[in-house]
C-alpha atoms as a PDB file:
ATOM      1  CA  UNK A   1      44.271 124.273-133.755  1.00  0.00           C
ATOM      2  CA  UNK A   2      43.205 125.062-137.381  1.00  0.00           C
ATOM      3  CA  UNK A   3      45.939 127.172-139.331  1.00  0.00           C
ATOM      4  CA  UNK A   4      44.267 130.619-140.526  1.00  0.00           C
ATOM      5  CA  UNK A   5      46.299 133.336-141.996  1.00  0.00           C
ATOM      6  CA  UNK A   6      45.244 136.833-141.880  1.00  0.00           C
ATOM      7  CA  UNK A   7      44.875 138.068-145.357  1.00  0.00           C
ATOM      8  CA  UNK A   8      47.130 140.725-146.837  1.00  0.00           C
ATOM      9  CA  UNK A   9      43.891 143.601-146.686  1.00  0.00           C
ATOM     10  CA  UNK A  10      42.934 143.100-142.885  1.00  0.00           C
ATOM     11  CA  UNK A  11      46.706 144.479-142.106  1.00  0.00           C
ATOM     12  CA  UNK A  12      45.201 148.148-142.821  1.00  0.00           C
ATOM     13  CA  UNK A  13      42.727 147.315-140.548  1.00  0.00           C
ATOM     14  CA  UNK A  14      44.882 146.464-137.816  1.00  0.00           C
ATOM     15  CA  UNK A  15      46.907 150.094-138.145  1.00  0.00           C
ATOM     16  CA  UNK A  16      43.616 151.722-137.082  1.00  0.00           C
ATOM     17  CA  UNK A  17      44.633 154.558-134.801  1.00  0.00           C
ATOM     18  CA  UNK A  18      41.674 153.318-132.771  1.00  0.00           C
ATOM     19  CA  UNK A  19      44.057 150.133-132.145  1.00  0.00           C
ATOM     20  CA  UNK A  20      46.505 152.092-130.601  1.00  0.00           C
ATOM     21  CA  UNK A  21      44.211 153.285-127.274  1.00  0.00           C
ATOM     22  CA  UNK A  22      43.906 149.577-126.171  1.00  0.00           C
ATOM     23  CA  UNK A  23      47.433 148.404-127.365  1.00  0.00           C
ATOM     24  CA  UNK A  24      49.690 151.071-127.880  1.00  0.00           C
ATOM     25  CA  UNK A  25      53.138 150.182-128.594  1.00  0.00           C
ATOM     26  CA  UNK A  26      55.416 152.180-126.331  1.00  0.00           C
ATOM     27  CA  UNK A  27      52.919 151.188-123.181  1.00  0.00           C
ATOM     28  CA  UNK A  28      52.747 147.095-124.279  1.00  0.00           C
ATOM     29  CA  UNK A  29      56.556 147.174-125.474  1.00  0.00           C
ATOM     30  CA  UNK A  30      58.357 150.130-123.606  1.00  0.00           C
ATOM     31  CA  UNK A  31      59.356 148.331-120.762  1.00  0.00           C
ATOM     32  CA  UNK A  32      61.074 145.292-122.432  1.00  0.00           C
ATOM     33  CA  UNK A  33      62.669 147.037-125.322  1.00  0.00           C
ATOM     34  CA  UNK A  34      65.164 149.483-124.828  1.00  0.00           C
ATOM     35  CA  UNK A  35      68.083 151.622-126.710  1.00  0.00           C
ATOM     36  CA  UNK A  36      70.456 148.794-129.157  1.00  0.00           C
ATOM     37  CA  UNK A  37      68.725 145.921-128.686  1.00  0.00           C
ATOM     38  CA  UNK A  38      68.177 143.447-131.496  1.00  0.00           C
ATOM     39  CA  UNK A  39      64.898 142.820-131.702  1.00  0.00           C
ATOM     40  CA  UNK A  40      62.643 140.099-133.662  1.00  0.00           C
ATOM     41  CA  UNK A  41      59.077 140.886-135.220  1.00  0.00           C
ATOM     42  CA  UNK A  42      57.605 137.854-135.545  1.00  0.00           C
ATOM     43  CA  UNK A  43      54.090 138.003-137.633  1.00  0.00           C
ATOM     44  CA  UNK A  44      55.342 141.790-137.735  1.00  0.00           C
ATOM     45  CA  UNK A  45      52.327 142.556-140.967  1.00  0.00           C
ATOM     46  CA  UNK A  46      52.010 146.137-141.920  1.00  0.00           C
ATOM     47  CA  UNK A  47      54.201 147.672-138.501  1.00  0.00           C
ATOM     48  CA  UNK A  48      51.752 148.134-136.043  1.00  0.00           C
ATOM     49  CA  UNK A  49      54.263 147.422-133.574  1.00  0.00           C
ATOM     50  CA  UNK A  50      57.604 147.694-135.479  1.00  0.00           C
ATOM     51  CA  UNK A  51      57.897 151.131-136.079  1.00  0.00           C
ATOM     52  CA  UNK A  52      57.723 151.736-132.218  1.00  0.00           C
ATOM     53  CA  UNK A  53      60.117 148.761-131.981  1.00  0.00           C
ATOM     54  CA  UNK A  54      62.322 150.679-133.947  1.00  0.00           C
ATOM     55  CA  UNK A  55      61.981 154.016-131.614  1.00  0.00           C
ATOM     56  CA  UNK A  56      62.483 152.044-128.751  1.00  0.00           C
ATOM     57  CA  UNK A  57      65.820 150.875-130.232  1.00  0.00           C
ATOM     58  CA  UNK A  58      66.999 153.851-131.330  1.00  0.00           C
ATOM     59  CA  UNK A  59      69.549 154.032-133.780  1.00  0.00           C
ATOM     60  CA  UNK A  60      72.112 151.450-133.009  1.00  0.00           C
ATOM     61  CA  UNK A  61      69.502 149.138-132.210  1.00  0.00           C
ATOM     62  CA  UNK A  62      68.040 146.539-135.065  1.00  0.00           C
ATOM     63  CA  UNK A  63      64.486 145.842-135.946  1.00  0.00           C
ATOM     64  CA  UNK A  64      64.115 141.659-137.763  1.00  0.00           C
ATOM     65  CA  UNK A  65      60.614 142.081-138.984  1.00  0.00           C
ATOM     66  CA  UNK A  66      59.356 138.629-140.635  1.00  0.00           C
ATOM     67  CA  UNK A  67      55.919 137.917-142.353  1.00  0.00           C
ATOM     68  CA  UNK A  68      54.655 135.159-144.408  1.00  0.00           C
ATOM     69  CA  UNK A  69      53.423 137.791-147.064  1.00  0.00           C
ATOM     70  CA  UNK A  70      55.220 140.171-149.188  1.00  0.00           C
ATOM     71  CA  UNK A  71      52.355 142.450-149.538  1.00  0.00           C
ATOM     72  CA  UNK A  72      52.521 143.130-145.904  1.00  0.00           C
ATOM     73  CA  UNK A  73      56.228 143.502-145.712  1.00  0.00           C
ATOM     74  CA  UNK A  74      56.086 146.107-148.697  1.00  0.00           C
ATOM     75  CA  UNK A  75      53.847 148.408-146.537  1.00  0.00           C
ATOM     76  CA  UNK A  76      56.132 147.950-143.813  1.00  0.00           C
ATOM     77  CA  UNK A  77      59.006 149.025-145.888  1.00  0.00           C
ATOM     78  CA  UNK A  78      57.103 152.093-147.042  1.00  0.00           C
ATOM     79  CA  UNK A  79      55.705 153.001-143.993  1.00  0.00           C
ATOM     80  CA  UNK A  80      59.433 153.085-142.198  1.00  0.00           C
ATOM     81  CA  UNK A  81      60.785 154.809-145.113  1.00  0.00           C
ATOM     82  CA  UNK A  82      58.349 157.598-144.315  1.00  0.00           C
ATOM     83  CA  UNK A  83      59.034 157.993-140.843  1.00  0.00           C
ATOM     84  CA  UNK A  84      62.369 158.028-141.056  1.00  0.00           C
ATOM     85  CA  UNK A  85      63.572 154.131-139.338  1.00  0.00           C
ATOM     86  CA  UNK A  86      63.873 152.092-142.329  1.00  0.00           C
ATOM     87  CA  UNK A  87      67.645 151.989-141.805  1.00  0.00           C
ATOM     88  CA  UNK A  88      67.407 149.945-137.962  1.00  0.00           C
ATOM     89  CA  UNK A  89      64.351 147.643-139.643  1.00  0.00           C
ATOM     90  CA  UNK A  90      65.518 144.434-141.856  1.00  0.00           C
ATOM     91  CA  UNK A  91      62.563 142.562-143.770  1.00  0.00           C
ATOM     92  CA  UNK A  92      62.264 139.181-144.053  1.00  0.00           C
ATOM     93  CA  UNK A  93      59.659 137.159-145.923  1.00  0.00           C
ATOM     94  CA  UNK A  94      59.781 133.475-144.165  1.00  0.00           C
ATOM     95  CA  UNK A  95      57.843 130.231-145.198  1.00  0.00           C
ATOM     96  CA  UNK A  96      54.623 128.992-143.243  1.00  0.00           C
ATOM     97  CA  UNK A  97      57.063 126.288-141.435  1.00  0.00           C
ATOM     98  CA  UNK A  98      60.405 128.130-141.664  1.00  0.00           C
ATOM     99  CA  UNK A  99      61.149 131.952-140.157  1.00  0.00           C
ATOM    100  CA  UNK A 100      64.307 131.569-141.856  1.00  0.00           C
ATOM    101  CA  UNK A 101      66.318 133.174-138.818  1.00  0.00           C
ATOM    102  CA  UNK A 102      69.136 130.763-138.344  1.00  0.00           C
ATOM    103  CA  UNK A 103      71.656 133.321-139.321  1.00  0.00           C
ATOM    104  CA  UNK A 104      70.760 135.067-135.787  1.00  0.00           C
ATOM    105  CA  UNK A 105      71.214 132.105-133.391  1.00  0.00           C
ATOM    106  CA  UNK A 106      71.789 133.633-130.054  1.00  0.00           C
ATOM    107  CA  UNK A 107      71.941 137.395-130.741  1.00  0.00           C
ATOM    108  CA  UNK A 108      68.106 138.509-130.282  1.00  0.00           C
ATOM    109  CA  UNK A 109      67.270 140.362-127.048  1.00  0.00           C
ATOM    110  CA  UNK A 110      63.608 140.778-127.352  1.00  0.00           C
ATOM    111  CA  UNK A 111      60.994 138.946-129.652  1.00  0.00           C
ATOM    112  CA  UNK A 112      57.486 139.428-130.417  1.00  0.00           C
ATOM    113  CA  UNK A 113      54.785 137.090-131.589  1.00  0.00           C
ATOM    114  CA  UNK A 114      51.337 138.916-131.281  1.00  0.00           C
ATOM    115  CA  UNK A 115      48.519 138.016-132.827  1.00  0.00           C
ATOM    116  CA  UNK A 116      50.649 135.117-134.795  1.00  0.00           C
ATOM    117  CA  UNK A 117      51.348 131.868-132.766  1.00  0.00           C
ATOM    118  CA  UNK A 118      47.533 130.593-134.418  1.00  0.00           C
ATOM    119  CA  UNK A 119      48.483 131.213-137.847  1.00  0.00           C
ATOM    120  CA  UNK A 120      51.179 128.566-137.590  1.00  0.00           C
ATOM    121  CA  UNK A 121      50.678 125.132-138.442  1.00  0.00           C
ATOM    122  CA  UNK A 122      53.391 123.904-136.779  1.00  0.00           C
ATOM    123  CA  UNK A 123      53.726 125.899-133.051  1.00  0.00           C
ATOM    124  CA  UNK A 124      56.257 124.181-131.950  1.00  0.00           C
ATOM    125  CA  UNK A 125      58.438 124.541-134.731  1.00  0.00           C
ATOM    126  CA  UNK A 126      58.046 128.063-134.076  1.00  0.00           C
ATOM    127  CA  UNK A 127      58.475 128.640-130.940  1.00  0.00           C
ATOM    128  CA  UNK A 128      61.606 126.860-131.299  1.00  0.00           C
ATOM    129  CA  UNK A 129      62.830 128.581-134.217  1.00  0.00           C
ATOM    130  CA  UNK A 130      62.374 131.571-131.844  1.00  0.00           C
ATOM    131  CA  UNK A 131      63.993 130.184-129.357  1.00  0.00           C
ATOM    132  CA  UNK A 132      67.028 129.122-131.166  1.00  0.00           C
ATOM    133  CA  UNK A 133      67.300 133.126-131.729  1.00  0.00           C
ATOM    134  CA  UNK A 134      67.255 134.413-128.769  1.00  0.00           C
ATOM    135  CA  UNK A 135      70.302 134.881-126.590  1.00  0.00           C
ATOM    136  CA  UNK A 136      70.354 133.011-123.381  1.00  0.00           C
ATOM    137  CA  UNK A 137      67.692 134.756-120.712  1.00  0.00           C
ATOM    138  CA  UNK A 138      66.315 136.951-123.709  1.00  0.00           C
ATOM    139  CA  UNK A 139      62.626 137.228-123.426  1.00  0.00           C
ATOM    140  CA  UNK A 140      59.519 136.508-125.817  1.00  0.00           C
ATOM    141  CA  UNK A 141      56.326 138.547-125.514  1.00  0.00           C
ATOM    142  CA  UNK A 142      53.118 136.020-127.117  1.00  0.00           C
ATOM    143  CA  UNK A 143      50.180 137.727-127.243  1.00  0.00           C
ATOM    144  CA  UNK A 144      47.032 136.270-128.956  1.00  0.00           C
ATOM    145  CA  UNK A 145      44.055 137.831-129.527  1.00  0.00           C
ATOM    146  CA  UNK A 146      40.854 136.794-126.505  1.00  0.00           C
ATOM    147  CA  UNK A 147      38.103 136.759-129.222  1.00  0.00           C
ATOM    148  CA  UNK A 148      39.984 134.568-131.638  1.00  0.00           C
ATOM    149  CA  UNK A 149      41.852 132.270-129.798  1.00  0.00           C
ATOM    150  CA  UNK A 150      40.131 130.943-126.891  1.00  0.00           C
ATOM    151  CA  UNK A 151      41.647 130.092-123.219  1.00  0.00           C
ATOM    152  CA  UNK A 152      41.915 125.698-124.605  1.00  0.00           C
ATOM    153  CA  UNK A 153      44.175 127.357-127.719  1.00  0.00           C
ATOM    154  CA  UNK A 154      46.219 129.288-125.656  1.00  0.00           C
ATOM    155  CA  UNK A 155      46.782 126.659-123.056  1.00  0.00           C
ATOM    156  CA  UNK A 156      48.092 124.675-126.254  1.00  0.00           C
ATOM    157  CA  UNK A 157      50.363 127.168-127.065  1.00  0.00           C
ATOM    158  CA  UNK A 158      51.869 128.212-124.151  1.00  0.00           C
ATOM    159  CA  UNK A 159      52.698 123.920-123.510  1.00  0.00           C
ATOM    160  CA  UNK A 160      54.647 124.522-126.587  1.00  0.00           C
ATOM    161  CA  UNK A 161      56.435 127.230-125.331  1.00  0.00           C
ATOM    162  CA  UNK A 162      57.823 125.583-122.485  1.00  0.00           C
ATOM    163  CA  UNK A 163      58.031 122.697-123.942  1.00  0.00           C
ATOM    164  CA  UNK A 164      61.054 124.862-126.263  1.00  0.00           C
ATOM    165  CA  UNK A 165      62.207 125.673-123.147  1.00  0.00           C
ATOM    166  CA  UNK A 166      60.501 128.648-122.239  1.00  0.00           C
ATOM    167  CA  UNK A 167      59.614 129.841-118.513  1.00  0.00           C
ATOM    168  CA  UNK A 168      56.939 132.143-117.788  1.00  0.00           C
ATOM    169  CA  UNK A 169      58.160 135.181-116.495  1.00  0.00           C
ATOM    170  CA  UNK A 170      55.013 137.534-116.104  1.00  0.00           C
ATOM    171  CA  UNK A 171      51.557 137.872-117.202  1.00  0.00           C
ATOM    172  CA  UNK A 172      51.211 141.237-118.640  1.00  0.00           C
ATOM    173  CA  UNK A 173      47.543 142.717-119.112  1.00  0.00           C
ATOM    174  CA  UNK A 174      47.112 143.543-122.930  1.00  0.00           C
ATOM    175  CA  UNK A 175      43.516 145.087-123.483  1.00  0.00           C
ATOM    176  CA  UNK A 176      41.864 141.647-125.835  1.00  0.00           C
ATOM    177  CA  UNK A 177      44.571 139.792-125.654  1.00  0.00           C
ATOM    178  CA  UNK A 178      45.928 136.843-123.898  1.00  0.00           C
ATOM    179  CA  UNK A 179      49.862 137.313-122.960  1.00  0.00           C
ATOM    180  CA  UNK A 180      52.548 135.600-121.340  1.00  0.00           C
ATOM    181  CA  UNK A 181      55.988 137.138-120.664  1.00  0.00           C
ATOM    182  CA  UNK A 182      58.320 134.632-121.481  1.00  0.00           C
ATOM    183  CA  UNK A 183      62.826 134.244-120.810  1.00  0.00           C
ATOM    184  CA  UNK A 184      64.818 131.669-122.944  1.00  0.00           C
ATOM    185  CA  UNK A 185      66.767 129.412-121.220  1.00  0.00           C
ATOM    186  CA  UNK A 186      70.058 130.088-119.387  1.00  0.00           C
END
């Protein structure tokens, strides 16, 4: 699978309000996420979904937004600043083959990779790295997008998810997307 990062200037395009009929947030996240949680961004951009992550945790709850590119994770900052839940989101800029994360082994509840697992060169690495976060039966959310990463891709990735250790726990319907619901080990 070829390694293609989204460039810093397509995250405005992805904070369309238009965006928001076929994926909003609260209706893709809302019934995973709830009040305290720790929560973990992966690929989190501009904040398309972590300033509803950061609703949905209210404010004892904690928002780890990581991004490969600063650019993105400065609009983030902004953007939460601005509507008022900077304070439960941390940003973190991580390397192409490192999330650095290890300081939260086992204390993530939820995490989110949309949009992100084809960007990675190294999937596996990844999806272990994510794994290694999550507290045991947490659940991961990977959501890729249909018209960019076709059904042979996805396949690919989701062996690499399970192949961390990950069980598939529901298939939830994301408008362009293909999704996977998926709990950490015991």
């Amino acid at each position: 699978m070829a390694h293609r990062v989204c460039p810093w200037w397509i995250g405005y395009l992805l904070l369309t309000p238009f965006r928001r009929w076929g994926q909003n947030p609260i209706t893709v996240l809302g019934p995973h996420v709830t009040r305290g949680m720790t929560v973990l961004d992966v690929g989190c951009a501009m904040g398309f979904f972590t300033l509803d992550l950061a609703r949905l945790v209210g404010p004892n709850g904690r928002v780890i937004a990581v991004d490969l590119q600063a650019r993105m994770l400065r609009t983030l900052a902004k953007r939460a600043k601005r509507q008022g839940v900077a304070d439960r989101i941390e940003t973190r800029l991580c390397m192409d083959d490192d999330l650095g994360i290890d300081d939260l082994a086992g204390a993530v509840d939820f995490a989110l990779a949309f949009a992100v697992a084809h960007e990675v060169p190294d999937q596996a690495r990844l999806l272990d790295q994510i794994r290694r976060g999550l507290r045991p039966g947490a659940r991961l959310l990977l959501s890729e997008p249909a018209g960019h990463v076709d059904e042979q891709e996805f396949r690919e990735t989701v062996e690499a998810a399970e192949r961390a250790g990950f069980e598939i726990v529901e298939r939830p319907s994301i408008r362009r997307s293909r999704s996977l619901l998926f709990r950490s080990p015991q």
